[in-house]
Protein backbone atom coordinates (compact mmCIF):
# COMPACT_ATOMS: atom_id res chain seq x y z
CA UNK A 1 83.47 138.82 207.47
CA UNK A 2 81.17 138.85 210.34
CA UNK A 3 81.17 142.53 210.52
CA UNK A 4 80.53 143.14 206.92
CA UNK A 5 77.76 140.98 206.88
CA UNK A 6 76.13 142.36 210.18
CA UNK A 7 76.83 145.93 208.56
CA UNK A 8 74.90 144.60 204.96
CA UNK A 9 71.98 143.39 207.27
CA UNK A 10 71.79 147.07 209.29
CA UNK A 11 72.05 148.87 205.77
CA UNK A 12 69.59 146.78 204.52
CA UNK A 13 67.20 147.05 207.10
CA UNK A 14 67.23 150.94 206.81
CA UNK A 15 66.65 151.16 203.34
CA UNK A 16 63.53 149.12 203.64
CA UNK A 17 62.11 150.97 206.37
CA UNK A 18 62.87 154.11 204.66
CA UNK A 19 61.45 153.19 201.64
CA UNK A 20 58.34 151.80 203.62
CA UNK A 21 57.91 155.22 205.61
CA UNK A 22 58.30 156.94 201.98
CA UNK A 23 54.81 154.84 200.87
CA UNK A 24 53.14 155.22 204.12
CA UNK A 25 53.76 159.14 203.97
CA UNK A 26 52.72 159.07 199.64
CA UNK A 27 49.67 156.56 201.08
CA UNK A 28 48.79 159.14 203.85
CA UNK A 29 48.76 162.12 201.71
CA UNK A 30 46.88 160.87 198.95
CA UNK A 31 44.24 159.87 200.87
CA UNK A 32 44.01 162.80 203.93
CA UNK A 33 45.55 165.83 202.24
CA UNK A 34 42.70 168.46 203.63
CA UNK A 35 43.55 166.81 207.02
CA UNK A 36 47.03 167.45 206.71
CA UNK A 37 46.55 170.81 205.97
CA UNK A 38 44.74 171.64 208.91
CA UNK A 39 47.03 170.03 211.04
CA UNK A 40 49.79 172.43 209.70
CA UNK A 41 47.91 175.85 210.34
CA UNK A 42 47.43 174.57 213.88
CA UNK A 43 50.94 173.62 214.26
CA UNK A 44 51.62 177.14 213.30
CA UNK A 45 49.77 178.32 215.65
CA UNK A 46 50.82 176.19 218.90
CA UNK A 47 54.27 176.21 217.77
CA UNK A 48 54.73 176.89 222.04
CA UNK A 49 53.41 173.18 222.67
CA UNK A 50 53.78 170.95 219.47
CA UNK A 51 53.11 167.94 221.28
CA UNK A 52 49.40 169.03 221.66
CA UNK A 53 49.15 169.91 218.54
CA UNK A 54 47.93 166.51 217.26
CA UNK A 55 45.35 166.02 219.97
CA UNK A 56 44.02 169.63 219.59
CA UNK A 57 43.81 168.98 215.60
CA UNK A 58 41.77 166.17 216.10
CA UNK A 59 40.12 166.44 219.15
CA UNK A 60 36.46 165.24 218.60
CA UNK A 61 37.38 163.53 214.99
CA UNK A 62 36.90 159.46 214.27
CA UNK A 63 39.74 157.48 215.71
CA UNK A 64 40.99 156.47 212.01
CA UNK A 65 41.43 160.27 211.40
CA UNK A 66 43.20 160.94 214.38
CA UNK A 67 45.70 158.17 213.91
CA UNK A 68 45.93 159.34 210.16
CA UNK A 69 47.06 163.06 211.05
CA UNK A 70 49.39 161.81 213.70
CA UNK A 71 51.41 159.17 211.33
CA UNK A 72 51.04 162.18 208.83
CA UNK A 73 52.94 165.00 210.86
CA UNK A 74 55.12 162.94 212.48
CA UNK A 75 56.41 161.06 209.29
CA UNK A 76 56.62 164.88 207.62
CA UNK A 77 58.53 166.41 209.91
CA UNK A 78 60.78 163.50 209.84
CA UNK A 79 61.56 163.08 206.41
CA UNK A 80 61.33 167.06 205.13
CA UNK A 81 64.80 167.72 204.15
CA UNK A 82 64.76 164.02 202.77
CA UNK A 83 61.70 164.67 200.65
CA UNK A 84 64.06 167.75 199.08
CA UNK A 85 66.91 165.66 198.38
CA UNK A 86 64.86 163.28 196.55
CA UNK A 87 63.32 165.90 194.69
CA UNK A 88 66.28 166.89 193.58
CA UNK A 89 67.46 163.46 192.67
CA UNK A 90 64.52 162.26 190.80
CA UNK A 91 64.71 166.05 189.52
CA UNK A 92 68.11 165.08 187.67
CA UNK A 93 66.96 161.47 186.63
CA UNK A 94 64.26 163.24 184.88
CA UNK A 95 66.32 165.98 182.76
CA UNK A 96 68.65 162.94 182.36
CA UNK A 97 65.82 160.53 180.90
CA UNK A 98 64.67 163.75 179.37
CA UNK A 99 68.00 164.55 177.29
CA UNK A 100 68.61 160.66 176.83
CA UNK A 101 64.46 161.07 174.91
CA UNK A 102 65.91 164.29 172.92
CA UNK A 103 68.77 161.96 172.18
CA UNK A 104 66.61 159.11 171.09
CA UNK A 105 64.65 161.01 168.76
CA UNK A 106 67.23 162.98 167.12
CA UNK A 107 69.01 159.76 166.36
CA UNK A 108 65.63 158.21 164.76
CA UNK A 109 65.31 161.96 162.57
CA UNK A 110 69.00 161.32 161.48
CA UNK A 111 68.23 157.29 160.67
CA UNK A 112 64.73 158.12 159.41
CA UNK A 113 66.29 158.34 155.70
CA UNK A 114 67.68 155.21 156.05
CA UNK A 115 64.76 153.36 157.86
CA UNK A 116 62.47 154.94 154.58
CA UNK A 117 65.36 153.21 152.10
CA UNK A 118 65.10 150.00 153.71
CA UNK A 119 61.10 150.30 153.97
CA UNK A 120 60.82 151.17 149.98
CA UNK A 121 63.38 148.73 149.02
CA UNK A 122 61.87 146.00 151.19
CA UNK A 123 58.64 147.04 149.78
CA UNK A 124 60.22 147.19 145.88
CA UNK A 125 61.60 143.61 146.60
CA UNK A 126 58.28 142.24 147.65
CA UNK A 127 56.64 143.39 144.38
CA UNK A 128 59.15 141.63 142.02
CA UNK A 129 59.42 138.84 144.18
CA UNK A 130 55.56 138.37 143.88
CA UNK A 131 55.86 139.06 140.32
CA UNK A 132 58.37 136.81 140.03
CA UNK A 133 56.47 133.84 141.97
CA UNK A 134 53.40 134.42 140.03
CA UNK A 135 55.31 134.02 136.70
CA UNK A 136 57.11 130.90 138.14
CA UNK A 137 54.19 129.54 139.15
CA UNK A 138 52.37 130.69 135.79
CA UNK A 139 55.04 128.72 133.88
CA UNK A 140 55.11 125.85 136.41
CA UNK A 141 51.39 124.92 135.74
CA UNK A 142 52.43 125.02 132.17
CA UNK A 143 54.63 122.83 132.17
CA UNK A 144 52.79 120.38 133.98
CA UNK A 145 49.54 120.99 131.36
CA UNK A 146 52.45 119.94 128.86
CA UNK A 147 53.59 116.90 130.69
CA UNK A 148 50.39 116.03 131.03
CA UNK A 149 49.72 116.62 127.13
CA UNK A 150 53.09 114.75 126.55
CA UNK A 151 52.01 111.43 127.68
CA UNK A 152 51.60 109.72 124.97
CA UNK A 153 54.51 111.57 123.09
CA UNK A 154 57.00 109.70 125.69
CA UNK A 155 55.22 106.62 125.51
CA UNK A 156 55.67 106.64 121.84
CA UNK A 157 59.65 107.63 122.41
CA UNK A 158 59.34 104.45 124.74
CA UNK A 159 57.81 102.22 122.09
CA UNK A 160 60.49 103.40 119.62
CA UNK A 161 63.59 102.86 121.35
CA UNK A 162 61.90 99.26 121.82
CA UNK A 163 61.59 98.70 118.52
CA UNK A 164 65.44 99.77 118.19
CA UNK A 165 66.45 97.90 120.71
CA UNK A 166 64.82 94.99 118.85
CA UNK A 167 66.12 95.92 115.55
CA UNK A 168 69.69 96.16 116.93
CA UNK A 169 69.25 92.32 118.77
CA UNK A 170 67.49 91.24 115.05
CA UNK A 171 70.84 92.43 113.55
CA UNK A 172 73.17 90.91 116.45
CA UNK A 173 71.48 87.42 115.69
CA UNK A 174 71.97 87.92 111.89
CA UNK A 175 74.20 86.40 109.58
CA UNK A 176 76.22 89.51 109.62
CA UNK A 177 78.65 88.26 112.82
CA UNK A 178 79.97 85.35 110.78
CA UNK A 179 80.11 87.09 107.60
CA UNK A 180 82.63 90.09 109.21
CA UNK A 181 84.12 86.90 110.75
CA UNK A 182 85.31 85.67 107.45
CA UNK A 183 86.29 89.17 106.29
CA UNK A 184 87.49 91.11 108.98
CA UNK A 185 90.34 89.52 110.48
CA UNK A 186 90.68 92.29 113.33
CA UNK A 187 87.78 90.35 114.80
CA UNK A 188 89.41 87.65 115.75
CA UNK A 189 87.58 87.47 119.30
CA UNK A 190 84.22 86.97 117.39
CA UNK A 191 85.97 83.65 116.07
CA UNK A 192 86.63 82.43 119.88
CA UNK A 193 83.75 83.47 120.83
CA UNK A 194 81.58 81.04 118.90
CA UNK A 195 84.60 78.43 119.73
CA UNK A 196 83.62 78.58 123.12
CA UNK A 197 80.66 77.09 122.50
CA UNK A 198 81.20 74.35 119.98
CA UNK A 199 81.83 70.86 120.38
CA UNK A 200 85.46 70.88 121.22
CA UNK A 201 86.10 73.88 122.97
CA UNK A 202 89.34 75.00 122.61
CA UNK A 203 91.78 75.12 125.93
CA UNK A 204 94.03 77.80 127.31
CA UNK A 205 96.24 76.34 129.37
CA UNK A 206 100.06 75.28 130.33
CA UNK A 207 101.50 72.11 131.51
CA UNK A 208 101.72 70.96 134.69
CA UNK A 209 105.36 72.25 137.16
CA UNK A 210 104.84 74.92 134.82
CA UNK A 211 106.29 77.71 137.72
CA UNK A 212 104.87 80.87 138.19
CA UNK A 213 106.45 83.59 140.50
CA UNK A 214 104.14 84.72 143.43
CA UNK A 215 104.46 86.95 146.54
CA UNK A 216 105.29 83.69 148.59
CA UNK A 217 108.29 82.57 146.22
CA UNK A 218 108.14 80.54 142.63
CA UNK A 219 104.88 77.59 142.84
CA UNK A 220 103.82 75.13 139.93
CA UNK A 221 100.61 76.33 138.44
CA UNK A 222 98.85 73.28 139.66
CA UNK A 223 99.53 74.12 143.42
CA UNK A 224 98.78 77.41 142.95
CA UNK A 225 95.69 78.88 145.12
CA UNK A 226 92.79 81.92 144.68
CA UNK A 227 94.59 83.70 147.82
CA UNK A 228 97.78 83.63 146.01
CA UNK A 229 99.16 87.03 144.49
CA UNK A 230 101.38 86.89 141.32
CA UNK A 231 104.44 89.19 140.57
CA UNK A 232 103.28 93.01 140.29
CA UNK A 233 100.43 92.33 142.30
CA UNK A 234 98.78 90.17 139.68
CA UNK A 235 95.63 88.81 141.84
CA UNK A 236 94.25 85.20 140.38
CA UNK A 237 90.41 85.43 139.52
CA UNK A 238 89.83 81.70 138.99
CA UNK A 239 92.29 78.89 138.54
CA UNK A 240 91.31 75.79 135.65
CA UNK A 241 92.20 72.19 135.46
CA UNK A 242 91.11 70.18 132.78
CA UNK A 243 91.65 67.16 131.12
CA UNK A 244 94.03 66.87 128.11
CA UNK A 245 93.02 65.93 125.03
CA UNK A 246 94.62 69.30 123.63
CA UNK A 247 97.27 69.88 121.16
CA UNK A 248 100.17 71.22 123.16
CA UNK A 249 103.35 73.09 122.32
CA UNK A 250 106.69 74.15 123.72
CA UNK A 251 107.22 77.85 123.31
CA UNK A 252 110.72 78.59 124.67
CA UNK A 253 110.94 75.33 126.76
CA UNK A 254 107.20 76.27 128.30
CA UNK A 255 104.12 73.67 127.09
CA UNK A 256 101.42 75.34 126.21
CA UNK A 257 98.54 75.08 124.63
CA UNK A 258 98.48 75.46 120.49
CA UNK A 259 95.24 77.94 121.26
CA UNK A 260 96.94 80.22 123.90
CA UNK A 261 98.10 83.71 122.96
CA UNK A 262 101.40 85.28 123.53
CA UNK A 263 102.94 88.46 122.99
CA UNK A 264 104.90 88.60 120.44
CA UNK A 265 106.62 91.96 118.99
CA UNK A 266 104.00 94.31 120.66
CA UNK A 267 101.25 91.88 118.95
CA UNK A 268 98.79 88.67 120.05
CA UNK A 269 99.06 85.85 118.25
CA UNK A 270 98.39 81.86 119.21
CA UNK A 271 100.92 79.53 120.36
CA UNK A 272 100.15 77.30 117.07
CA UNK A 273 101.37 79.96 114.69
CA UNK A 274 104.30 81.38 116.48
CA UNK A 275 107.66 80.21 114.20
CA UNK A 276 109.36 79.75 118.05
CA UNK A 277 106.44 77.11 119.29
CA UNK A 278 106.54 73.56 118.31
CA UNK A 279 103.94 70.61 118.80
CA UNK A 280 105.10 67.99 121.28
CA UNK A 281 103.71 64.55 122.70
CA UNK A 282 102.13 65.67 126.09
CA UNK A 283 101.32 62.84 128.08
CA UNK A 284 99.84 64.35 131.31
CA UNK A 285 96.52 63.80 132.23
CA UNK A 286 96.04 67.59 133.20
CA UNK A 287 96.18 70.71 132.23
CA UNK A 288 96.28 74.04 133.59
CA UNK A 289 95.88 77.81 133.31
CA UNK A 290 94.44 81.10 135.20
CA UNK A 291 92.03 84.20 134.93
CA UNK A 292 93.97 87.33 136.27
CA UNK A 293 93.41 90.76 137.34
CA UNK A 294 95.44 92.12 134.49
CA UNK A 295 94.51 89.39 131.81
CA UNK A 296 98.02 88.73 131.86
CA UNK A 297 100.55 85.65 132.73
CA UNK A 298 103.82 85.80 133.14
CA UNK A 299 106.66 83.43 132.52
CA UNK A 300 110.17 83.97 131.82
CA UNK A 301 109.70 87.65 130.85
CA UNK A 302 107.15 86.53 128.17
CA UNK A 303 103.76 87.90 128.38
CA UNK A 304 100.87 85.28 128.13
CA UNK A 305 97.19 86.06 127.67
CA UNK A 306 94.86 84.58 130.66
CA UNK A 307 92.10 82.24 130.26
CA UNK A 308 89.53 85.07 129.25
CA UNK A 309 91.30 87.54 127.64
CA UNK A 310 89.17 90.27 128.02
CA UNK A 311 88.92 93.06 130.26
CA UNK A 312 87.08 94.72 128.06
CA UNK A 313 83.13 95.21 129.11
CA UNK A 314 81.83 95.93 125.77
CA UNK A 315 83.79 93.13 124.17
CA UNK A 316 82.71 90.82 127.07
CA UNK A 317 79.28 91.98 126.63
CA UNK A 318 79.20 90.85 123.02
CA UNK A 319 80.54 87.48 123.93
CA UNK A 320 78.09 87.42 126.48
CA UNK A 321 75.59 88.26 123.23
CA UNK A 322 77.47 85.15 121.21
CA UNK A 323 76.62 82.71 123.84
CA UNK A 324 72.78 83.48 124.49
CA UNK A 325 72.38 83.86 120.96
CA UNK A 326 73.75 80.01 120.39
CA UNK A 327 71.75 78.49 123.59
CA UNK A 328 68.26 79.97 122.17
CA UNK A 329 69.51 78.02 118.74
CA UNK A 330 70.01 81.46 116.74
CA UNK A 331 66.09 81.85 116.37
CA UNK A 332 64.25 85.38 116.62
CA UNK A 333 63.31 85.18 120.33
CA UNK A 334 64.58 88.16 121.96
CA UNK A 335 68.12 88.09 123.95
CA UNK A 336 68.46 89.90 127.40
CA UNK A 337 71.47 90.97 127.82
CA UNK A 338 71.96 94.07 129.93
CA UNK A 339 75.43 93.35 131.74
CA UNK A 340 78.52 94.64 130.95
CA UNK A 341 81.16 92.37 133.12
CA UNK A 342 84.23 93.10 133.32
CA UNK A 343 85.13 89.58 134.65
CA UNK A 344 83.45 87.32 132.61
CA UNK A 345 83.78 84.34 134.87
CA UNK A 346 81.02 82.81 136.16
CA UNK A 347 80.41 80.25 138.74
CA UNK A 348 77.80 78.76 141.46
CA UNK A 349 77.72 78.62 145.24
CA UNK A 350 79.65 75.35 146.38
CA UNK A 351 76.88 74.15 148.53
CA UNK A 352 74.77 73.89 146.28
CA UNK A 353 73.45 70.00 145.33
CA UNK A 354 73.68 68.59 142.09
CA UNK A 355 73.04 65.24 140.88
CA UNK A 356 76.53 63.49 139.74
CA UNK A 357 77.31 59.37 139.45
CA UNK A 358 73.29 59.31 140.34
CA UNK A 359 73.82 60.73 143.98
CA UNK A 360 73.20 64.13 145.45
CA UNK A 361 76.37 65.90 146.25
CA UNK A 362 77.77 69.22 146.83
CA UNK A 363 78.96 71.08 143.78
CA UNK A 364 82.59 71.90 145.42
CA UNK A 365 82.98 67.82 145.58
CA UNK A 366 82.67 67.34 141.50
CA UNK A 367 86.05 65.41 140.20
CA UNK A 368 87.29 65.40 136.85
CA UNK A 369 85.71 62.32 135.32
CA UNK A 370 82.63 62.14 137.07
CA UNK A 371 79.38 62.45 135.46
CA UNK A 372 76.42 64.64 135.60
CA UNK A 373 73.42 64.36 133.29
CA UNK A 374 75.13 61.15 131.20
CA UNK A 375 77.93 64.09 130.77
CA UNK A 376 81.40 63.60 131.58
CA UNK A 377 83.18 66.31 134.21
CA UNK A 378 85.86 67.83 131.46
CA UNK A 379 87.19 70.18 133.99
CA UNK A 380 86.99 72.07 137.19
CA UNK A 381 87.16 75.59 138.24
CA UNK A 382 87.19 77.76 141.26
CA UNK A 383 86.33 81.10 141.00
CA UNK A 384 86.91 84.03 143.40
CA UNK A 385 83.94 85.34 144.24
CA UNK A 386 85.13 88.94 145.89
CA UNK A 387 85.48 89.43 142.08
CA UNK A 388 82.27 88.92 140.53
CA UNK A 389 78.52 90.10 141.13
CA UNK A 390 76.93 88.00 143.17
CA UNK A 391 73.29 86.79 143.19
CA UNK A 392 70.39 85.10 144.88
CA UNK A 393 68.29 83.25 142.74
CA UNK A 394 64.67 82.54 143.83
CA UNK A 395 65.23 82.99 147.06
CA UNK A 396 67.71 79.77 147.61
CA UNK A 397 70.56 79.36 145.16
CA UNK A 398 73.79 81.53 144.99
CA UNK A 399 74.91 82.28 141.26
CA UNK A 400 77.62 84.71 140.06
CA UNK A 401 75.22 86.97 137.68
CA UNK A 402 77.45 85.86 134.44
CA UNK A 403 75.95 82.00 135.00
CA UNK A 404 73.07 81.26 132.00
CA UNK A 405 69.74 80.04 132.91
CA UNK A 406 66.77 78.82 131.47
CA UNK A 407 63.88 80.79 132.20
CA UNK A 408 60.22 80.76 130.36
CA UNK A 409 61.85 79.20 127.58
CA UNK A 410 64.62 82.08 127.31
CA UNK A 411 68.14 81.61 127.79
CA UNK A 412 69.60 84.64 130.23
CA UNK A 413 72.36 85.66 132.54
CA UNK A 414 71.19 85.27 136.58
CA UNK A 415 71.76 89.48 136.80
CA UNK A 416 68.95 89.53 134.17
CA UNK A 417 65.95 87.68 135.91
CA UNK A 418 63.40 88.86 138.09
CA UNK A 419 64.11 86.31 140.60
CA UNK A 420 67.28 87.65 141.38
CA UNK A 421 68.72 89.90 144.04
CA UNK A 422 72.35 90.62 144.20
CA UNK A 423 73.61 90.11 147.53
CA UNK A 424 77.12 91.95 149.19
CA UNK A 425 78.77 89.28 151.60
């Protein structure tokens, strides 16, 4: 390794003296070529005694000059058969560079066809692009003159589906709901509808040890919980307990509510006017019953409705409409009503404090029986809130958006006031 290396350095240092003797002698003869001449014919002449040569040359000349010729002669006689070598080299690198330049420029005569395509169809799709952009932007300002002329068109459009939207309410809050109550018995949900808001409410609901089958083994429907699953992955939505002062029935050795639907032969029908349901003495104080994820309760292979009945968002959205339109007493104020639920359950945040028995308590610590605005507590239920929109309400209570309010002398859902903002945990 040493070797190689000290061999490198020796080849190295050659080929930079060489190439520095190769400037000195370019150097030398650029700037004293008459000198070198005249050193030459003398050489020619003293060929007997070259070494006086230089000192005969310049004899009687400036220092500089002398020194000049010396380097000059010296360095030519040195490097003469080099200088013809590298003639001859740089001789070949030229023709080489020079046929490589022939090459070149036959190559750009045989491309010089394609080069002009390119050019004129570069050039070709510049103008119809420019054409194009001018008419684009000719139709663009257009347009916009037409928007601009348009303004009032689409606030008139606005205005009109206003007064639709008005007209269609008007209508909703006419007597034609109870009139196609009375003759169109397909609209039988119209009917509990309105129920739901009278005086005596009618109650969905089964007895108490009634047993339902869950993904932790059979439970009575009064121990049942909102983290409980039913068969076929059934998930509960809100569980109910109120008091009874119901008619109640036993439908195949199940008591049930008269009001509760069952399936019977592929149909709905209540528990009161099924021919296999009869009314029994139900002394209990409580009753019972669920809102599922399929609407559906099953017991003993027989299909029972849940506490809502509806998964339907249109059909809860006109029940929804029912309500508002009995809280604002049926007058013409306008309903807002903008929700379609498909849960129609609706419930508040536990924490929040309510007056009942004339003390401030949380509402997850209301009983049956107590009171609340002279009112007596009827019943109690607990909703699942993963289930239902959730929303903040001025800034500090926790509704589901389904609950009714009173605002600026309007009865609404929560979802529909300005104060609210739906919240995600």
């Amino acid at each position: 390794m040493a070797s190689k290396y000290m061999s490198k350095k020796i080849a190295s240092i050659i080929e930079i003296t060489i190439i520095y003797l190769i400037f000195v002698v370019i150097a030398f003869k650029t700037y004293s070529k008459h000198k070198i001449v005249n050193i030459q014919q003398n050489w020619n002449q003293h060929k007997s005694n070259p070494l006086l040569i230089p000192v005969a040359n310049v004899f009687g000349k400036k220092s500089s000059n002398m020194f000049t010729g010396i380097i000059g002669t010296i360095t030519n006689n040195l490097f003469k058969k080099t200088k013809t070598y590298f003639y001859f080299i740089f001789g070949l690198f030229n023709k080489i560079f020079g046929q490589f330049g022939i090459s070149i420029n036959e190559i750009r005569n045989l491309t010089k066809p394609i080069r002009l395509f390119f050019k004129s169809a570069t050039l070709m799709f510049y103008k119809e692009l420019s054409k194009g952009m001018i008419g684009v932007t000719y139709s663009m300002n257009k347009i916009r003159n037409s928007m601009r002329r348009s303004v009032s068109g689409f606030y008139m459009t606005f205005q009109t589906l206003m007064t639709m939207n008005m007209s269609l309410q008007s209508m909703m809050n006419s007597p034609l709901i109870p009139i196609s109550k009375q003759f169109l018995p397909a609209l039988d949900w119209i009917t509990s509808g309105l129920n739901i808001v009278s005086p005596t409410p009618p109650t969905y609901c089964f007895g108490e040890n009634t047993i339902l089958y869950t993904k932790k083994g059979p439970t009575y429907i009064q121990d049942l919980q909102l983290s409980d699953v039913l068969e076929n992955n059934n998930y509960i939505i809100s569980i109910h307990t109120f008091v009874n002062n119901h008619d109640m029935y036993n439908y195949n050795g199940i008591i049930v509510s008269g009001s509760h639907m069952v399936s019977e032969n592929n149909s709905w029908i209540r528990i009161s006017k099924s021919k296999y349901s009869y009314k029994v003495e139900y002394q209990k104080p409580y009753i019972y019953c669920l809102s599922t994820s399929k609407h559906l309760i099953q017991i003993n292979n027989i299909d029972f409705s849940d506490f809502s009945e509806s998964s339907d968002s249109i059909l809860n959205h006109q029940i929804n409409t029912i309500i508002l339109k009995k809280l604002n007493n049926c007058n013409s104020k306008h309903i807002i009503n903008t929700q379609y639920p498909t849960y129609i359950e609706h419930g508040i945040d536990g924490n929040i404090h309510i007056k009942i028995n004339n003390y401030w308590n949380k509402v997850r610590n209301i009983k049956i029986g107590d009171t609340i605005h002279n009112k007596k507590v009827l019943g109690v239920i607990k909703v699942n809130p993963i289930y239902l929109n959730i929303y903040m309400y001025k800034g500090k209570y926790i509704f589901s958006g389904n609950v009714k309010i009173y605002e600026n002398n309007v009865w609404l859902n929560v979802c529909d006031s300005i104060y609210s903002k739906i919240i995600y945990n």
